[in-house]
Protein backbone atom coordinates (compact mmCIF):
# COMPACT_ATOMS: atom_id res chain seq x y z
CA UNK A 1 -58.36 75.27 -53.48
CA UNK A 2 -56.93 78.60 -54.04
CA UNK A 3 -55.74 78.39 -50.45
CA UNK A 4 -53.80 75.41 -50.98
CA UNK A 5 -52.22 76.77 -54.56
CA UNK A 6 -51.05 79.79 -52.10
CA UNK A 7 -49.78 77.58 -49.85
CA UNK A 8 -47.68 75.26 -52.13
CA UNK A 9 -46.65 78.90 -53.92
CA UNK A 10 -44.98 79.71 -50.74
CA UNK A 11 -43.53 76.32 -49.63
CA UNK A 12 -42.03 76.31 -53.02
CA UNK A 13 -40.20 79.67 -52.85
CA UNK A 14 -38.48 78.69 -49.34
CA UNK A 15 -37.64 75.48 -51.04
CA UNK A 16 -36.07 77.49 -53.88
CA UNK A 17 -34.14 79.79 -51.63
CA UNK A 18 -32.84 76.90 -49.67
CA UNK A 19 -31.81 74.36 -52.34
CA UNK A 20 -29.92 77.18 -54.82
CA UNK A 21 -27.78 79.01 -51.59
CA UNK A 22 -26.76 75.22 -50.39
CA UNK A 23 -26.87 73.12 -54.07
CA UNK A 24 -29.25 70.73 -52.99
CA UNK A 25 -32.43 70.65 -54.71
CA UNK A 26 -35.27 72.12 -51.40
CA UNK A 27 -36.55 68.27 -51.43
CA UNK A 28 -35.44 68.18 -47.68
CA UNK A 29 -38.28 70.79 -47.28
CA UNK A 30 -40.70 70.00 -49.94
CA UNK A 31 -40.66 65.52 -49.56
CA UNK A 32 -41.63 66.13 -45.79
CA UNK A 33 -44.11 68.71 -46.33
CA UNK A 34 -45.86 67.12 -49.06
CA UNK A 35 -46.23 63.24 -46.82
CA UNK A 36 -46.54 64.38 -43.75
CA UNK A 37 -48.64 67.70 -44.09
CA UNK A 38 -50.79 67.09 -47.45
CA UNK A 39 -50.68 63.33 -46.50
CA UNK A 40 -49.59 62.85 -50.22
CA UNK A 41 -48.09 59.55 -51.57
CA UNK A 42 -44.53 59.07 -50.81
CA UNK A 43 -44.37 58.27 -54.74
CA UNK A 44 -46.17 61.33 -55.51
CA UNK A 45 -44.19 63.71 -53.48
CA UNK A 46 -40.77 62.26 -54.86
CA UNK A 47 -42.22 62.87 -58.62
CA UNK A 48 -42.99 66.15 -57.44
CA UNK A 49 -39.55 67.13 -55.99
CA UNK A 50 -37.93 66.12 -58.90
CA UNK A 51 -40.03 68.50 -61.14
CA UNK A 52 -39.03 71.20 -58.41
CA UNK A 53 -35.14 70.44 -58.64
CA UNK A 54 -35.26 71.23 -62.46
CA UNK A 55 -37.56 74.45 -61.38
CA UNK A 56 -34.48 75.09 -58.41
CA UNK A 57 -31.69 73.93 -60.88
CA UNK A 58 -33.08 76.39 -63.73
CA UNK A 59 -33.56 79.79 -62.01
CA UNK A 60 -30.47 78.97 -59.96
CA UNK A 61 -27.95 78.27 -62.82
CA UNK A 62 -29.04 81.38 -65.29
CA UNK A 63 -28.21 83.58 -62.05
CA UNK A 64 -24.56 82.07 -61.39
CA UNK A 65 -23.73 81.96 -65.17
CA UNK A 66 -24.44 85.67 -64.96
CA UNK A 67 -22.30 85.65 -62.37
CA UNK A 68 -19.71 83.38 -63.57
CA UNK A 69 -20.41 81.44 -60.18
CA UNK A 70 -20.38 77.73 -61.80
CA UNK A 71 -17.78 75.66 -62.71
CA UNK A 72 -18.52 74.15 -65.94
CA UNK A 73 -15.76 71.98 -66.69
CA UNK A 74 -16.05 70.62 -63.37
CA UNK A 75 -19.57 70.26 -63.56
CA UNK A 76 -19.44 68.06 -66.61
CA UNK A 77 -16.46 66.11 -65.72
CA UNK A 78 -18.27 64.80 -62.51
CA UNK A 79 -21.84 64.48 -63.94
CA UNK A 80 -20.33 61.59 -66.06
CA UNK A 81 -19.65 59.75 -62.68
CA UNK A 82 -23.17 60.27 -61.42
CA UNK A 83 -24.52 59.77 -64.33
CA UNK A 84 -22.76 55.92 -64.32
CA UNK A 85 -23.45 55.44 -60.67
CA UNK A 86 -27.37 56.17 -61.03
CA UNK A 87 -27.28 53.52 -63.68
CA UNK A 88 -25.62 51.03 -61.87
CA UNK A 89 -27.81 51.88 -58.77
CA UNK A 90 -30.83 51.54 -60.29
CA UNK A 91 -30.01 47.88 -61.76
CA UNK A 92 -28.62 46.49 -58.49
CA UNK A 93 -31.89 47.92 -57.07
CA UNK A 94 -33.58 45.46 -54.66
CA UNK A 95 -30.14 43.63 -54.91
CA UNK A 96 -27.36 45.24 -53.04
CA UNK A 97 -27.56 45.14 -49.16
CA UNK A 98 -29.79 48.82 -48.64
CA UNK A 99 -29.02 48.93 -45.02
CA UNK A 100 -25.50 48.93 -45.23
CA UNK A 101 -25.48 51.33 -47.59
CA UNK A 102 -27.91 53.61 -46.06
CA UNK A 103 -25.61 53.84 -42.79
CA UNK A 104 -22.29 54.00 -45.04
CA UNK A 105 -23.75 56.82 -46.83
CA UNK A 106 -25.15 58.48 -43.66
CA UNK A 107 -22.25 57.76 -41.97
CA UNK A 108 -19.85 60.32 -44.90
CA UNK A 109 -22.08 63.22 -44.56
CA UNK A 110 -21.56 63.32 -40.62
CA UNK A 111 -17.93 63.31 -41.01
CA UNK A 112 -18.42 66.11 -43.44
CA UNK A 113 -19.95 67.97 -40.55
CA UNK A 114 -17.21 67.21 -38.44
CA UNK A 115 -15.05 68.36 -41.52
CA UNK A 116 -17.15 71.79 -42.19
CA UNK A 117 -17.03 72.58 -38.22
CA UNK A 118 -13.52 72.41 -38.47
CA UNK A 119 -12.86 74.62 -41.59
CA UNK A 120 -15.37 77.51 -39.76
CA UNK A 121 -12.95 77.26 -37.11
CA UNK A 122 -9.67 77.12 -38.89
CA UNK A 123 -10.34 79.70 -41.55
CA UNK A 124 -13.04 81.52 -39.65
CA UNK A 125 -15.52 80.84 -42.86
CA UNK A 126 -13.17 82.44 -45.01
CA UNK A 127 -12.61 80.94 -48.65
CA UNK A 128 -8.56 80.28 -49.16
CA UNK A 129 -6.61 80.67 -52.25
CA UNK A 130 -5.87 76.74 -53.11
CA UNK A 131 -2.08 76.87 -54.21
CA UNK A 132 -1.57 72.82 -54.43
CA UNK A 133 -1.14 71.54 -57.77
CA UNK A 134 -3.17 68.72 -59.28
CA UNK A 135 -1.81 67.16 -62.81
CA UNK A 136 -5.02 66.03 -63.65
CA UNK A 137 -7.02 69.02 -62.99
CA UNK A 138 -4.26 71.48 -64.86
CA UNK A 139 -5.07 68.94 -67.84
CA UNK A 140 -8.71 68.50 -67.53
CA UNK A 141 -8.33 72.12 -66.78
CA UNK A 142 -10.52 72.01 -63.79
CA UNK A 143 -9.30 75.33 -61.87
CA UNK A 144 -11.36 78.20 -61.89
CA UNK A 145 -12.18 81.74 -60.62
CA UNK A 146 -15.06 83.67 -59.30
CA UNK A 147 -15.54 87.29 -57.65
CA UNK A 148 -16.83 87.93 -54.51
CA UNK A 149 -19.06 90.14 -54.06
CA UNK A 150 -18.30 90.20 -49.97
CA UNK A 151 -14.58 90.16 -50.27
CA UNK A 152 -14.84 92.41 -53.49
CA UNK A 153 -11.70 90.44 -55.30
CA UNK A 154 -11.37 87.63 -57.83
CA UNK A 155 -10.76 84.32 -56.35
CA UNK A 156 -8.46 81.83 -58.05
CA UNK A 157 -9.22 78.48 -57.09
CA UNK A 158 -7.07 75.35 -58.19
CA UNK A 159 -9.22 71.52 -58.00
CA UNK A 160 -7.75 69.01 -56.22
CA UNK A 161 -7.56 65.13 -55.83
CA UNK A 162 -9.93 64.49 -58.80
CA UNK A 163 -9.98 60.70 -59.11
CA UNK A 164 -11.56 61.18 -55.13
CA UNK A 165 -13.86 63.38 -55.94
CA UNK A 166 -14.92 61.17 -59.04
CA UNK A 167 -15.20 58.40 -57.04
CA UNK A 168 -17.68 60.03 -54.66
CA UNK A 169 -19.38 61.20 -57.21
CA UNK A 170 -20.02 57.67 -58.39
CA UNK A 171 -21.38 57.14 -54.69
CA UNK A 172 -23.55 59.86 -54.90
CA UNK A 173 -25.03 58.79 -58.40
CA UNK A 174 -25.07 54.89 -56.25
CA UNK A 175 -26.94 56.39 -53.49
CA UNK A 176 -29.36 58.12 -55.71
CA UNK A 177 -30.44 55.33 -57.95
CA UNK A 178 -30.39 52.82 -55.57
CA UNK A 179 -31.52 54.13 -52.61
CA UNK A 180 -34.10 56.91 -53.97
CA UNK A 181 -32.57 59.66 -52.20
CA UNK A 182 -31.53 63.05 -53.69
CA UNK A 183 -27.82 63.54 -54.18
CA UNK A 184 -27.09 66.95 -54.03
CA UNK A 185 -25.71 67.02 -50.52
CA UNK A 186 -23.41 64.82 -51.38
CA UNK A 187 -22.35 67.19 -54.78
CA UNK A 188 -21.36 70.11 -52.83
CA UNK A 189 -19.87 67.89 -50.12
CA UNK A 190 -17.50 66.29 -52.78
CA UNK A 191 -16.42 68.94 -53.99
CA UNK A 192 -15.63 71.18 -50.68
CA UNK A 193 -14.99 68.85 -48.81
CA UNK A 194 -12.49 65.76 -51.21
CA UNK A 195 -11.69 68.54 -54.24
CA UNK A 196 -11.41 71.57 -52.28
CA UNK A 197 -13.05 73.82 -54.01
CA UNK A 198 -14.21 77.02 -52.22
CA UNK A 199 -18.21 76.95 -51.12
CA UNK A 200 -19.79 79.13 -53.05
CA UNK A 201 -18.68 77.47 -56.77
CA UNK A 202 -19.40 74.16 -55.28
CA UNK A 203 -23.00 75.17 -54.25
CA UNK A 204 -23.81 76.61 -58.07
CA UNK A 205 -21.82 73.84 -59.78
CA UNK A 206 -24.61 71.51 -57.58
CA UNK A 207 -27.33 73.19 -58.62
CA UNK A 208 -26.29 72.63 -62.33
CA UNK A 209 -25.51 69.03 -62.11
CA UNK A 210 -28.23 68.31 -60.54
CA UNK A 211 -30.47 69.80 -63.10
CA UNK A 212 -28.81 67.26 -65.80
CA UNK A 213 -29.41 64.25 -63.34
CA UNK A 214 -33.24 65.18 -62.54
CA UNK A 215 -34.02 65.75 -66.11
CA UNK A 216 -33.64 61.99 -66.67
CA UNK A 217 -35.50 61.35 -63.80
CA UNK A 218 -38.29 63.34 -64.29
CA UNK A 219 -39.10 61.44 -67.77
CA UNK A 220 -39.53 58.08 -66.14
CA UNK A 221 -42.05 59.77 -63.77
CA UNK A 222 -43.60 61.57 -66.39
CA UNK A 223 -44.82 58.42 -68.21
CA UNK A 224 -45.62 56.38 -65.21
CA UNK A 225 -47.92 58.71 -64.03
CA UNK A 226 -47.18 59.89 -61.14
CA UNK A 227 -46.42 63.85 -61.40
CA UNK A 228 -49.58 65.47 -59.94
CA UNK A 229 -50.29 68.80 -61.94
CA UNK A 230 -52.46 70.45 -59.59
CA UNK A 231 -49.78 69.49 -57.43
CA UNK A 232 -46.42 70.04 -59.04
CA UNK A 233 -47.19 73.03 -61.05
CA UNK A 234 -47.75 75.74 -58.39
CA UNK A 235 -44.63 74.51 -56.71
CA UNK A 236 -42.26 74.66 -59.23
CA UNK A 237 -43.65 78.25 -59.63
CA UNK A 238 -42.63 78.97 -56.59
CA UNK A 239 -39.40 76.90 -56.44
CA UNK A 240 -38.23 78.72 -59.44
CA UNK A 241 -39.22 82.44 -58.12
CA UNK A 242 -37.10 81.01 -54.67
CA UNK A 243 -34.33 80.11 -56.57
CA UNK A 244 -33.76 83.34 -58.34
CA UNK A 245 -33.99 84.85 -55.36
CA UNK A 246 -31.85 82.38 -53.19
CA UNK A 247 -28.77 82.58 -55.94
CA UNK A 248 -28.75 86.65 -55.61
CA UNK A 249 -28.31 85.77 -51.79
CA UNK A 250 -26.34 83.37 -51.92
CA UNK A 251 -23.66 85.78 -53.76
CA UNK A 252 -23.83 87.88 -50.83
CA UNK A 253 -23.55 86.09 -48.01
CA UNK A 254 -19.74 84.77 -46.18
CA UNK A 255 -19.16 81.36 -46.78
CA UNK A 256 -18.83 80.95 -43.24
CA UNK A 257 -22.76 81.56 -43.23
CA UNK A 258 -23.55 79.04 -45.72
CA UNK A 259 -21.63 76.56 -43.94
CA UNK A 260 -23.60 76.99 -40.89
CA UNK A 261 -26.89 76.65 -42.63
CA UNK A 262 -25.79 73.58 -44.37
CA UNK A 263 -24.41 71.94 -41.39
CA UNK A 264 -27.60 70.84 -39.53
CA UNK A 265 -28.98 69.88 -42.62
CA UNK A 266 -25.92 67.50 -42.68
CA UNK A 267 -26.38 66.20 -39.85
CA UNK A 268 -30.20 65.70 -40.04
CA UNK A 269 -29.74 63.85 -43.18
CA UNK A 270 -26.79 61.97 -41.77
CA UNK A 271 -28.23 60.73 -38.68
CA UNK A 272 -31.72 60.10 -40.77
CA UNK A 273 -29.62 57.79 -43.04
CA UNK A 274 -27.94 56.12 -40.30
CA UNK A 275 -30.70 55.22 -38.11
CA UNK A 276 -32.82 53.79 -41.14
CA UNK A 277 -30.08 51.95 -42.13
CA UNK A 278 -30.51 50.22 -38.56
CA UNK A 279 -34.06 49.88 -39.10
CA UNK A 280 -34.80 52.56 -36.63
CA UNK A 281 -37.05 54.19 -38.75
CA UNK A 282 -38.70 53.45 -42.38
């Protein structure tokens, strides 16, 4: 028993690490580990990884507000568009035409890869000033700044094409609700990839959204049953612990780095998308 609690303790904290230095929650490591490993419930293991993106969106988010990492404004804007895609998701649920979706979905986040690959190559990793002005995001007053502690200078940063990355945000919330999945790669890849905005604010503006998204989640599971204490307890421990840690890394490391850890995880959830969309796998 205690061997197990150690065990989770550990998964959790490189699940942490992961999910605040790319935005994305550490359910790509814990969801696998808990079904095929533990031989847990698919149900069970979701519940679970919800719990642990609150755990990963909590430690993360103190860190990059003390770091004035996160984007706030931008962070709230787009939550409203998840927020209204999860909703609609969930009620066309058992509706709306999965497999299609599953390979449209899957299909975006390996052009993003194709998309990252080509900004390591262009800017060599390096973040850009963004000098193009957006109406709407000087009036929503979506820009924003953030020092870097590798290039040791204040970044100015201005949003761009904000009804886009609105309405992939309203995908993302789609593909979440309807299709069960977590939605945090597509967060970050909105906004680096459709708004521009550099990698590291996108990354800790994820991690905050999708705090506010699994929060509502994570009631619904509550109720029905189906969060495991012994289970989910000891690895939001160590989910939280990782994600302290992970968001003092992440502030460190060249965005060029980041976007070579997140790009096979692109790609693995990309292709995984696409080929169960076929049927290929369940």
């Amino acid at each position: 028993m205690l061997s197990q609690i150690g065990i989770l303790l550990v998964v959790g904290l490189l699940a942490g690490v992961l999910g605040s230095i790319l935005g994305i929650g550490g359910g790509i490591i814990l969801t696998p580990y808990l079904t095929l490993i533990m031989g847990l419930d698919i149900k069970y293991a979701i519940a679970t990884s919800i719990v642990c993106v609150i755990a990963t969106s909590s430690g993360a988010t103190i860190a990059y507000l003390k770091d004035d990492m996160l984007n706030l404004r931008v962070a709230m804007f787009l939550e409203i568009a998840t927020t209204i895609g999860a909703i609609v998701g969930a009620l066309l649920s058992g509706v709306a035409p999965t497999g299609f979706l599953f390979v449209l979905f899957g299909s975006f986040l390996l052009f993003s890869v194709l998309n990252m690959i080509q900004k390591i190559r262009s800017k060599s990793g390096e973040e850009a000033v963004q000098v193009a002005n957006d109406p709407l995001a000087e009036k929503l007053k979506l820009n924003g700044s953030y020092y870097d502690k590798v290039l040791n200078k204040k970044i100015d940063y201005q949003v761009e094409k904000v009804p886009g990355g609105f309405a992939m945000m309203l995908g993302a919330g789609l593909a979440s609700g309807l299709l069960g999945i977590g939605s945090g790669v597509f967060k970050v890849t909105a906004m680096d990839t459709i708004m521009k905005m550099p990698m590291k604010p996108s990354s800790a503006t994820s991690n905050l959204m999708m705090g506010v998204t699994a929060a509502a989640s994570a009631m619904v599971y509550f109720f029905n049953g189906t969060i495991l204490p012994e289970i989910a307890a000891p690895v939001a421990l160590g989910v939280l612990a990782g994600a302290t840690i992970g968001s003092r890394i992440m502030t460190r490391l060249k965005p060029i780095v980041i976007r070579m850890i997140f790009i096979p995880i692109l790609l693995f959830m990309g292709l995984q998308m696409v080929l169960r969309g076929f049927g290929v796998i369940m």
